[in-house]
Protein backbone atom coordinates (compact mmCIF):
# COMPACT_ATOMS: atom_id res chain seq x y z
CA UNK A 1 -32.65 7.95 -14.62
CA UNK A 2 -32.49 5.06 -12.64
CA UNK A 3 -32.90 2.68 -15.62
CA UNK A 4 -29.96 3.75 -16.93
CA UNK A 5 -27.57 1.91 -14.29
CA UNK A 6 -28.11 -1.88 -13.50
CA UNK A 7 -30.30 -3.40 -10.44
CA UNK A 8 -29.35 -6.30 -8.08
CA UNK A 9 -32.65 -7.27 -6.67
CA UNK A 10 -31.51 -10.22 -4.20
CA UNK A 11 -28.85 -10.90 -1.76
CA UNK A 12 -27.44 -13.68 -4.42
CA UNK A 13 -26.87 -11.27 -7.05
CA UNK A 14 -25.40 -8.35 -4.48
CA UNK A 15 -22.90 -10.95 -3.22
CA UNK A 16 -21.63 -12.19 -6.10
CA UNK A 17 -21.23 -8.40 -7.26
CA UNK A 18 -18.86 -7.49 -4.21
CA UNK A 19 -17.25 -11.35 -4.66
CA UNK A 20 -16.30 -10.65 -8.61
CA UNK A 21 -15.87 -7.02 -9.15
CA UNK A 22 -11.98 -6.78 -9.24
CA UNK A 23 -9.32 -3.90 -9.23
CA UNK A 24 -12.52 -1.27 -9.30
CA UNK A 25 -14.71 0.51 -6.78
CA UNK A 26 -17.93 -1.27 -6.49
CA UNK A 27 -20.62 1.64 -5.39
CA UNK A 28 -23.85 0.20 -4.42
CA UNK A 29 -26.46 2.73 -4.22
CA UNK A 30 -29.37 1.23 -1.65
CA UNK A 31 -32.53 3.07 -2.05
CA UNK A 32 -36.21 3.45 -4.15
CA UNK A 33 -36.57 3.92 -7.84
CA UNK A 34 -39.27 6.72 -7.04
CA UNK A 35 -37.97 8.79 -4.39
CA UNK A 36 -37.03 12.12 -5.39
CA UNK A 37 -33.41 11.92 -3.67
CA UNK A 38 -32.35 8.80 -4.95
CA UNK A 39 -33.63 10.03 -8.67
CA UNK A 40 -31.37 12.55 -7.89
CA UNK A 41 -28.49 10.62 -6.98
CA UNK A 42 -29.58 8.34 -9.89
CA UNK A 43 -29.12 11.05 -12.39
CA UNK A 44 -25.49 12.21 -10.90
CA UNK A 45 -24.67 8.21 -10.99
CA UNK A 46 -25.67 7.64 -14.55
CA UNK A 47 -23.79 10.32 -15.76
CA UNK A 48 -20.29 10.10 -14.35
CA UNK A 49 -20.52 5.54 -15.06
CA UNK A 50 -18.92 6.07 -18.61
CA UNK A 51 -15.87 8.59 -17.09
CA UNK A 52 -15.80 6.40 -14.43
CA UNK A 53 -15.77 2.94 -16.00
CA UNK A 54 -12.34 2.21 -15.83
CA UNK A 55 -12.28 3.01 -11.78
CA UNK A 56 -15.96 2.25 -10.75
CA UNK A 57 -18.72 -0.42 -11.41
CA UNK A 58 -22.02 0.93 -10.27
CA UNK A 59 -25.00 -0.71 -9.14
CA UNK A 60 -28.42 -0.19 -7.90
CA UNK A 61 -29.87 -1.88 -5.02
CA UNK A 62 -33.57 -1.94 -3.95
CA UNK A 63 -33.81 -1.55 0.11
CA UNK A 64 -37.12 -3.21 0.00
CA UNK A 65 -35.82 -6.23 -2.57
CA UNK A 66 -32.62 -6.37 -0.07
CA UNK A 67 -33.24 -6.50 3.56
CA UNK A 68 -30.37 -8.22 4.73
CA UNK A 69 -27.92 -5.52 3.66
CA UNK A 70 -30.38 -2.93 4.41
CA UNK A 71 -30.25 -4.17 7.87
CA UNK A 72 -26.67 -4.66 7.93
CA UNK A 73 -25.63 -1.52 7.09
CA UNK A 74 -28.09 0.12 8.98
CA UNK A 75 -29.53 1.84 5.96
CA UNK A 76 -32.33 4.24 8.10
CA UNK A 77 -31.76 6.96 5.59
CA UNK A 78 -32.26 6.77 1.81
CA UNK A 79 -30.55 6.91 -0.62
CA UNK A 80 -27.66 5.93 0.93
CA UNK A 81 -23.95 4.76 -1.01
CA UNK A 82 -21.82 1.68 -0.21
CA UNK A 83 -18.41 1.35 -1.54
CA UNK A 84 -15.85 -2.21 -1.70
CA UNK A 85 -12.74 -2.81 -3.35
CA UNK A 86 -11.67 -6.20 -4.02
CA UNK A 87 -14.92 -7.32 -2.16
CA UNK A 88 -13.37 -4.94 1.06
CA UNK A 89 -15.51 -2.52 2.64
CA UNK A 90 -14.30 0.51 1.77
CA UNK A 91 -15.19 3.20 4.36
CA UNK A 92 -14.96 7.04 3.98
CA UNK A 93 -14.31 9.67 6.85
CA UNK A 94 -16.70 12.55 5.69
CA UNK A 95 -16.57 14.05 9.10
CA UNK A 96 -19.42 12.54 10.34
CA UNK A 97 -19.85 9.92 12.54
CA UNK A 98 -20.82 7.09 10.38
CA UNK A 99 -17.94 5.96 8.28
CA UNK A 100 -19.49 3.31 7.08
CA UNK A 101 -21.93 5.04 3.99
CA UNK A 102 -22.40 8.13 2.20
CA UNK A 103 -26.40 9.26 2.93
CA UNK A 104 -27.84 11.48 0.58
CA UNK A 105 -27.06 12.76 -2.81
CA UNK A 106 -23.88 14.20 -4.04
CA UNK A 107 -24.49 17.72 -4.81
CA UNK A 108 -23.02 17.92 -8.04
CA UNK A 109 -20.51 15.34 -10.54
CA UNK A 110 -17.90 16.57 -9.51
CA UNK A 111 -17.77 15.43 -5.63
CA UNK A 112 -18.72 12.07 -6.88
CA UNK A 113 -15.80 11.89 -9.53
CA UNK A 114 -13.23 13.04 -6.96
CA UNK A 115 -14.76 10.72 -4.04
CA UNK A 116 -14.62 7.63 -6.31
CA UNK A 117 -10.99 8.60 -7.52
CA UNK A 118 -9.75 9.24 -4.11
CA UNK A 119 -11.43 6.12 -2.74
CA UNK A 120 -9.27 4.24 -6.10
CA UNK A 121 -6.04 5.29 -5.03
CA UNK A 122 -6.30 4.80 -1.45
CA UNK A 123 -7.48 1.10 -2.21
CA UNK A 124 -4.91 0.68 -4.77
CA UNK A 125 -2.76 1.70 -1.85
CA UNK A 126 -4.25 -0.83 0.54
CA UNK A 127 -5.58 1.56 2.89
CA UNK A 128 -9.42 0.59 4.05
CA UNK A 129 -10.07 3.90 5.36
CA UNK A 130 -10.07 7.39 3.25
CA UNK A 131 -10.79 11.47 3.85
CA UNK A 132 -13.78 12.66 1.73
CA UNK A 133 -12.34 14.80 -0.62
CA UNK A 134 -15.94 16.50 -0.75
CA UNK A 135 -16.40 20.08 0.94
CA UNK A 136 -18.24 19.91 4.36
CA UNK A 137 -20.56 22.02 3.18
CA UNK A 138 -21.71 19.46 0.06
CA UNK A 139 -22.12 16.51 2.77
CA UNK A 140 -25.88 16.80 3.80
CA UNK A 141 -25.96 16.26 7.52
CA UNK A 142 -28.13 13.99 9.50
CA UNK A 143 -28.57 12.69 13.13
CA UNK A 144 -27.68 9.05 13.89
CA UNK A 145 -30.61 7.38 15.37
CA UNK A 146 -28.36 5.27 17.69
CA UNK A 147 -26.48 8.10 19.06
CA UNK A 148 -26.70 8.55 22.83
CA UNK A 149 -27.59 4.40 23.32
C-alpha cells in the first residue's frame, strides 16, 4: 500500500515539507517499503489520508534515503511516526518514555483518526505537547536502547 501515499527521499524535500505544510498535521512515517510493519502501517495510513485531508498531510520517508532525520530522531525502531504543526514538533505523551515518536503500527483506523484529531486541536490550541487518546493496550511497547546511560 505504500504507493498509495507520497515519498520524500532526501533531506531537501523532508524540509521543505515541515517548512510549507500549514494549519495541518504533517505525519511523516520513517521506515522500509518492504517490511511487514510498516506495510501495515502503510495500509492504515492510506486509508484514513482522504478523511483526514482536511487535518493531516501524510508522507513517507525512507530511513535508508534519510539518515539525517533517522539519526536525529533516533529512529532504532521501524516504522516509526513523526508529527509537526506549522513546521513545530509536535510530541505525544503515549505513556511511554519517548515523547518524541509513535513506534509501531496503529492497531486499527480508528486510533490513528482520533490521534491525528487530538494532535489538531491541541496545535490549533498552541499546546506542543498532547495525551494519546489511544488505549494503552493498542500502544505496542518497546525498550529504549538508551535507558539506564
Amino acid at each position: 500500500m505504500s504507493f498509495l501515499l507520497p515519498k520524500l527521499t532526501c533531506k531537501r524535500e523532508v524540509d521543505q515539507a515541515i517548512k510549507s505544510v500549514a494549519e495541518k498535521v504533517l505525519v511523516l512515517r520513517f521506515g522500509t517499503d518492504n517490511d511487514a510493519v510498516c506495510l501495515q502501517l502503510d495500509d492504515i495510513l492510506a486509508k484514513t489520508a482522504h478523511d483526514l485531508s482536511k487535518m493531516a498531510v501524510i508522507y513517507l520517508v525512507d530511513v535508508n534515503t534519510v539518515p539525517v532525520y533517522t539519526q536525529y530522531f533516533d529512529i532504532s525502531y521501524i516504522p516509526s511516526t513523526v508529527f509537526f504543526f506549522n513546521g513545530q514538533h509536535m510530541k505525544v505523551d503515549y505513556g511511554s518514555p519517548d515523547h518524541t515518536k509513535f513506534v509501531g503500527s496503529f492497531k486499527t483506523k480508528e486510533d490513528f483518526i482520533d490521534l491525528i484529531e487530538v494532535i489538531y486541536r491541541g496545535a490549533m490550541r498552541g499546546k506542543l505537547i498532547v495525551r494519546s487518546p489511544i488505549d494503552p493496550n493498542n500502544i505496542p511497547k518497546y525498550d529504549l536502547l538508551y535507558q539506564g546511560i
